[in-house]
C-alpha atoms as a PDB file:
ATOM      1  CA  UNK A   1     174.769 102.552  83.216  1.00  0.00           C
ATOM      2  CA  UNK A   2     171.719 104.555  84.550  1.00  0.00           C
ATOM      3  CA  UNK A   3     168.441 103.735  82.832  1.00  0.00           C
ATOM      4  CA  UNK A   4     166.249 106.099  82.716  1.00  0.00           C
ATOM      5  CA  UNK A   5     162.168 105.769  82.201  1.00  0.00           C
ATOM      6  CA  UNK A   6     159.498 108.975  82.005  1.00  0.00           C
ATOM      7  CA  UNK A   7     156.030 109.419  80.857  1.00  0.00           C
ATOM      8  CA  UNK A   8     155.676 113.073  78.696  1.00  0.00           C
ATOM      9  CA  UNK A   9     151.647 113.954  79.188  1.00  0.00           C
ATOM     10  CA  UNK A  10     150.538 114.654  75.711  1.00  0.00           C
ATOM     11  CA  UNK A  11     146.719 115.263  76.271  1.00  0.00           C
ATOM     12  CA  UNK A  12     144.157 113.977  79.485  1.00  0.00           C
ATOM     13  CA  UNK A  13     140.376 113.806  78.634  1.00  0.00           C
ATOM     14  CA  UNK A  14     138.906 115.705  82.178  1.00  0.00           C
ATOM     15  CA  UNK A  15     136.015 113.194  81.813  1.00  0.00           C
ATOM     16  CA  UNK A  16     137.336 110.120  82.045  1.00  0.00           C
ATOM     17  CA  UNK A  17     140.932 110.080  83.236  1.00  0.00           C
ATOM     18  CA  UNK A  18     142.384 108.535  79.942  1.00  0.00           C
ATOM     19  CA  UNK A  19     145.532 109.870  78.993  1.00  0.00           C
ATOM     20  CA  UNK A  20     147.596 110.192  76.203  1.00  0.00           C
ATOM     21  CA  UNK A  21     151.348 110.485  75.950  1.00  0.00           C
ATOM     22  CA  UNK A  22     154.891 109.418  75.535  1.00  0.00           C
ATOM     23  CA  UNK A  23     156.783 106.660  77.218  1.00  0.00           C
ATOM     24  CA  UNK A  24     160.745 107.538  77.381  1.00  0.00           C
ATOM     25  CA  UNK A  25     163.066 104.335  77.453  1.00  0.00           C
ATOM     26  CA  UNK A  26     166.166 103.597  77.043  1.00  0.00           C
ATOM     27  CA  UNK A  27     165.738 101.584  74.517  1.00  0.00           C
ATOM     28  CA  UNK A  28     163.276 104.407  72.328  1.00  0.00           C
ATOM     29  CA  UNK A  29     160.097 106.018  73.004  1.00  0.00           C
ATOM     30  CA  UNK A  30     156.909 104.610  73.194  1.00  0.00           C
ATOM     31  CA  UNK A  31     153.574 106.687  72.217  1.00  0.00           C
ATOM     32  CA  UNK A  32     150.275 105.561  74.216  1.00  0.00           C
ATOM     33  CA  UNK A  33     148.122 104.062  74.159  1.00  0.00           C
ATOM     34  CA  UNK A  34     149.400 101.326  72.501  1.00  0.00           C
ATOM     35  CA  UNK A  35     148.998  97.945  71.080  1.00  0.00           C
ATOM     36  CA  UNK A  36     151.015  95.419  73.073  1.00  0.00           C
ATOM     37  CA  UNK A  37     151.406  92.073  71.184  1.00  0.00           C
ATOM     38  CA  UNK A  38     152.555  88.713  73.528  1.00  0.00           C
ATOM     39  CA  UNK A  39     155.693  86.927  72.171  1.00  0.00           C
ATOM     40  CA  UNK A  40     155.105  83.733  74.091  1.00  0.00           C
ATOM     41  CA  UNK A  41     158.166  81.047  73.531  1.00  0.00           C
ATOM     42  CA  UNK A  42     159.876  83.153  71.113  1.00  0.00           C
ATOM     43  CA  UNK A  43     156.970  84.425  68.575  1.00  0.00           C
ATOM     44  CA  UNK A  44     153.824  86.668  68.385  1.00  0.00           C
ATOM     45  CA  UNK A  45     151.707  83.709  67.162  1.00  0.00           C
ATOM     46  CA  UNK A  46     148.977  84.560  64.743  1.00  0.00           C
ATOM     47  CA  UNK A  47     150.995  87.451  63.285  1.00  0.00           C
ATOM     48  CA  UNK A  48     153.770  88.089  60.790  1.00  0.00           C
ATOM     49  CA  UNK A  49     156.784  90.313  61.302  1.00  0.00           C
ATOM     50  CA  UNK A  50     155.405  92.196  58.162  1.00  0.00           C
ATOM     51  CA  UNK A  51     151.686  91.899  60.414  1.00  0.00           C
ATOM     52  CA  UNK A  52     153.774  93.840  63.539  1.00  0.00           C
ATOM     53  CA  UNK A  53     155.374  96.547  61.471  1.00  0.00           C
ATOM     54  CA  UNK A  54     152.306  97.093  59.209  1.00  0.00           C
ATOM     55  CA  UNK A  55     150.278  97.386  62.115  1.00  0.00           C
ATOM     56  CA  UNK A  56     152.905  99.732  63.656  1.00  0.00           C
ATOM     57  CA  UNK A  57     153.462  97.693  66.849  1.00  0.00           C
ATOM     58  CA  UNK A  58     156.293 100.052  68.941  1.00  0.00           C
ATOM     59  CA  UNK A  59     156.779  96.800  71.653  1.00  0.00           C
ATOM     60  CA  UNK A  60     156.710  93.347  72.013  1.00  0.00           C
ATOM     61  CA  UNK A  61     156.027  91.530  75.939  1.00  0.00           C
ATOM     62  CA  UNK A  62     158.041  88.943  76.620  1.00  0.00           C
ATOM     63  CA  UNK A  63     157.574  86.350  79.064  1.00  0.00           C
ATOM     64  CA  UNK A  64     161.208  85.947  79.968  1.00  0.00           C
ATOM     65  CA  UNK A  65     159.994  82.676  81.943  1.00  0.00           C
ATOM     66  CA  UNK A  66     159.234  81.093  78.967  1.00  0.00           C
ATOM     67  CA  UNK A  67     162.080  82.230  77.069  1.00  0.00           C
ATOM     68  CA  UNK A  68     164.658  80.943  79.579  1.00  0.00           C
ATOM     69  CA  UNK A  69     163.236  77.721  79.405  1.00  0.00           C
ATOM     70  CA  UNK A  70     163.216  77.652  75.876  1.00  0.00           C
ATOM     71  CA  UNK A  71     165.612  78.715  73.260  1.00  0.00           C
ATOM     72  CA  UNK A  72     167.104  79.601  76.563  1.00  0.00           C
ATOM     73  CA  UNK A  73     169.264  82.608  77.646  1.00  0.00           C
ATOM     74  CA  UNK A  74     172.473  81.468  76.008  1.00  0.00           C
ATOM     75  CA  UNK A  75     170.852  81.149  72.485  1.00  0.00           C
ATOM     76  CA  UNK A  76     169.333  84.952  73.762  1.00  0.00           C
ATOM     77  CA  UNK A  77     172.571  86.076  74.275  1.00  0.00           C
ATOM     78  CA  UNK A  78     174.089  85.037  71.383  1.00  0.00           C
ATOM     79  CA  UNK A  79     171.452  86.471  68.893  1.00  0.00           C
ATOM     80  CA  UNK A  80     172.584  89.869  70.604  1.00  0.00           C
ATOM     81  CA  UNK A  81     169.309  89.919  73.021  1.00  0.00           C
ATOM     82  CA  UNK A  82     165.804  90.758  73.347  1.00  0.00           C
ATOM     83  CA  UNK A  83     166.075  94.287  71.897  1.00  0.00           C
ATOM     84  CA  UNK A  84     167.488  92.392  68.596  1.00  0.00           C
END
């Protein structure tokens, strides 16, 4: 399976460089700028599912480091993975 990734140019302020657009995944689009919360060892600490979606968070990082060492990639796989 191919993945493909683009970035749509919505609007670019000729000042400053900043940009505005669209993100294309595989996995859904992604407007920007965005918030980016940190799921460090399996959780967003400080924040509530409820918090993420209220906020309208559109992506979580994942340190993928941290999560093989703990649950680990077997408990990963098993919950159907990251994108679960």
């Amino acid at each position: 399976m191919k993945e493909n990734f683009s970035f749509e140019l919505i609007k670019e302020c000729p000042k400053t460089g900043a940009r505005a657009g669209i993100f294309h995944t595989p996995h859904g689009d992604i407007e920007t700028p965005i918030f980016m919360p940190v799921g460090t060892q399996a959780t967003v600490k400080g924040l509530r599912p409820e918090d993420l979606n209220e906020i309208g968070a559109q992506i979580i990082l994942s340190n993928t480091y941290h999560l093989f060492l703990r649950p680990g990639h077997e408990i990963i796989k098993q919950a159907g993975g990251l994108h679960k």
